[in-house]
C-alpha atoms as a PDB file:
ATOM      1  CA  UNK A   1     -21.427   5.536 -13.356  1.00  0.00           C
ATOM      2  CA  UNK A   2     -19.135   2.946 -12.932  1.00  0.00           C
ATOM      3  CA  UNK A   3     -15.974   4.714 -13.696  1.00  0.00           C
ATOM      4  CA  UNK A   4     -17.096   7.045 -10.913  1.00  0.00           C
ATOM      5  CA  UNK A   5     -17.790   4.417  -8.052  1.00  0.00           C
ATOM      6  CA  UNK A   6     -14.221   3.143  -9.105  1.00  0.00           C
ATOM      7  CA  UNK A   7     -12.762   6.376  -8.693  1.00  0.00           C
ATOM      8  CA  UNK A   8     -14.543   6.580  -5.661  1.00  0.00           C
ATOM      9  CA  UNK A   9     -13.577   3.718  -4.035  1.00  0.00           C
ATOM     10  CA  UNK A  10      -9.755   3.478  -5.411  1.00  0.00           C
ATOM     11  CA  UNK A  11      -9.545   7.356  -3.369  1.00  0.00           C
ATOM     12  CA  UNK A  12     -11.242   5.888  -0.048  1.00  0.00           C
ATOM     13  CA  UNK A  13      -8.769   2.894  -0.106  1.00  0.00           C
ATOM     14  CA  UNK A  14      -5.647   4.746  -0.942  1.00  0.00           C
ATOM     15  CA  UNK A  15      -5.428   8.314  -0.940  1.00  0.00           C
ATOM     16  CA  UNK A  16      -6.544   8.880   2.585  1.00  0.00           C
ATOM     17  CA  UNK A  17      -4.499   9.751   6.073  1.00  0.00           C
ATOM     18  CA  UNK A  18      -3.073   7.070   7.885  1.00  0.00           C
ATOM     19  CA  UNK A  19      -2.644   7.245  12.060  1.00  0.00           C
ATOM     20  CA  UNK A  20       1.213   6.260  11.174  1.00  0.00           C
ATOM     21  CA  UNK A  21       3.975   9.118  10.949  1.00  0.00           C
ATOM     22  CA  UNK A  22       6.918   8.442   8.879  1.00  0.00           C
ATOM     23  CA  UNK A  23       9.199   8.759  11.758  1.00  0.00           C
ATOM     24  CA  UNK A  24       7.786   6.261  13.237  1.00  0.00           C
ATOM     25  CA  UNK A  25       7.838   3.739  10.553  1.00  0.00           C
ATOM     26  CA  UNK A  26      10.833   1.917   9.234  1.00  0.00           C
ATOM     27  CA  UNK A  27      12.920   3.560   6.365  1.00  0.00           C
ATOM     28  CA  UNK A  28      13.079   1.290   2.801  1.00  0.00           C
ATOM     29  CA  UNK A  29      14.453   2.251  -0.534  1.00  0.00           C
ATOM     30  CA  UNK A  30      11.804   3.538  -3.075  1.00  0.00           C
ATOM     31  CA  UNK A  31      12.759   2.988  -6.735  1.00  0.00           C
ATOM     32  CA  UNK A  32      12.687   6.985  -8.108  1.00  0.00           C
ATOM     33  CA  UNK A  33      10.174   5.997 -11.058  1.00  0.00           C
ATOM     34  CA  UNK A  34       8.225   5.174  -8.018  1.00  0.00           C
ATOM     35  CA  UNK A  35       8.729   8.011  -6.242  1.00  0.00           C
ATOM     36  CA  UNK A  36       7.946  10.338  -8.868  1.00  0.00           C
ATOM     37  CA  UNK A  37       4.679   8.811  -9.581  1.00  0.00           C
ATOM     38  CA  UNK A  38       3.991   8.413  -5.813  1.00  0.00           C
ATOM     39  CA  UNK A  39       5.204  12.734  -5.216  1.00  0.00           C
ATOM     40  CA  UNK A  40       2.883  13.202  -8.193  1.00  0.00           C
ATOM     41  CA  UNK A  41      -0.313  11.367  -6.791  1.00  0.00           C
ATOM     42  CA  UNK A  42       0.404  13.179  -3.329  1.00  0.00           C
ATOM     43  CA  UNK A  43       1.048  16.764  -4.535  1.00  0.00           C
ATOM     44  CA  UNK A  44      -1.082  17.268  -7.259  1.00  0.00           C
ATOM     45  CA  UNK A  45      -3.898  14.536  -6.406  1.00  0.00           C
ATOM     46  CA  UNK A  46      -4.301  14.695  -2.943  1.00  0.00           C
ATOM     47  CA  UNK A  47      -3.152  18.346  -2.911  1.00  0.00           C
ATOM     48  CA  UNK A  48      -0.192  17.263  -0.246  1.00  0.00           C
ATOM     49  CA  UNK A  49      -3.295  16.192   2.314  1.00  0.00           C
ATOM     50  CA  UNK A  50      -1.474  12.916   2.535  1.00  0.00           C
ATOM     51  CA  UNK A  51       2.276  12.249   2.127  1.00  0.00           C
ATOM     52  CA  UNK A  52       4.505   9.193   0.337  1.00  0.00           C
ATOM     53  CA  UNK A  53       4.366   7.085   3.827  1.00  0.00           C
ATOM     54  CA  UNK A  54       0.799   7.107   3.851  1.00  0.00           C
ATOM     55  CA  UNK A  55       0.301   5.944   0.539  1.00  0.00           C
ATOM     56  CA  UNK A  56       2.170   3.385   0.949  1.00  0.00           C
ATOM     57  CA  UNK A  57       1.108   2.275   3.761  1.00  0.00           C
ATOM     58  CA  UNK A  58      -2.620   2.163   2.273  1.00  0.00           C
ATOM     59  CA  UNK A  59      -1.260   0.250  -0.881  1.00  0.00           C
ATOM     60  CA  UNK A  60       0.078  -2.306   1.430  1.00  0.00           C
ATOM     61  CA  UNK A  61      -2.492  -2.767   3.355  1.00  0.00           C
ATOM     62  CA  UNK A  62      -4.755  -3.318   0.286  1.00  0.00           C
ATOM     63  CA  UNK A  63      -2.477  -5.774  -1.075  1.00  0.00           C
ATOM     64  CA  UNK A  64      -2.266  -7.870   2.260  1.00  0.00           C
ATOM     65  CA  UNK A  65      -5.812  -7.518   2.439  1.00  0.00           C
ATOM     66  CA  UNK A  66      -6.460  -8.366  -1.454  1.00  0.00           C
ATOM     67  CA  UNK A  67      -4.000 -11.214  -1.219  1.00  0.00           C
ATOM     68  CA  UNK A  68      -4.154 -12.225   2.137  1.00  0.00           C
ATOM     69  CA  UNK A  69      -5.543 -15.866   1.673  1.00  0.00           C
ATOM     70  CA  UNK A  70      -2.655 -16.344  -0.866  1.00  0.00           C
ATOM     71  CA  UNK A  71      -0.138 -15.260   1.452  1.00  0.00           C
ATOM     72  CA  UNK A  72      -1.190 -17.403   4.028  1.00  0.00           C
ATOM     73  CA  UNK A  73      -1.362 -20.287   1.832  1.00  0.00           C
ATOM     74  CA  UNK A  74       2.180 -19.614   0.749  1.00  0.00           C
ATOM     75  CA  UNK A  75       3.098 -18.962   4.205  1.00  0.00           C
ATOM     76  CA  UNK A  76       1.771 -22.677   5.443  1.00  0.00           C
ATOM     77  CA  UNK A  77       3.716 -23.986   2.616  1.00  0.00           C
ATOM     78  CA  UNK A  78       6.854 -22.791   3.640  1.00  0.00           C
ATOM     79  CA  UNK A  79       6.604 -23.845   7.100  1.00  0.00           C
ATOM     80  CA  UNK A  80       5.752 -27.458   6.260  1.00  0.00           C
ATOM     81  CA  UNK A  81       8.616 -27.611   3.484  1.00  0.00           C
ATOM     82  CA  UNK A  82      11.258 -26.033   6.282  1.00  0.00           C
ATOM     83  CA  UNK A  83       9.843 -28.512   9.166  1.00  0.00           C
ATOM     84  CA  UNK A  84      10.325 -31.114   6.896  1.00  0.00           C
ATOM     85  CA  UNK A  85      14.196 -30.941   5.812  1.00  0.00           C
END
């Protein structure tokens, strides 16, 4: 049962439309092991309901929010280290 809810979960966090449009968005350079596995997850996962720029956008948003406290904290750091030279 567990396998399932994790499977559940991992496709209502990350294979799921986004409101963006890659158009819209900014353009940055995808290693191609990447972007085969990504093209493989869209096309034969998600059955090209979703494309690369919404993928990534959900994996980055997960990772802010997973990480988000860390970031910050990292983020603080920096400023106090820069204010201070």
């Amino acid at each position: 049962m567990e396998k399932k809810d994790n499977l559940s979960l991992y496709r209502e966090t990350f294979l799921k439309k986004t409101h963006y449009t890659a158009r819209d968005g900014k353009q940055v350079y995808i290693p191609i092991v990447y972007h085969e596995k990504m093209l493989k997850i869209v096309h034969f996962i998600c059955n090209n309901k979703i494309n690369i720029a919404d993928l990534l956008c959900n994996m980055v948003e997960e990772h802010f929010k997973t990480h988000g406290e860390e970031l910050e904290t990292l983020y603080k750091d920096a400023l106090l280290k820069n204010s201070t030279l």
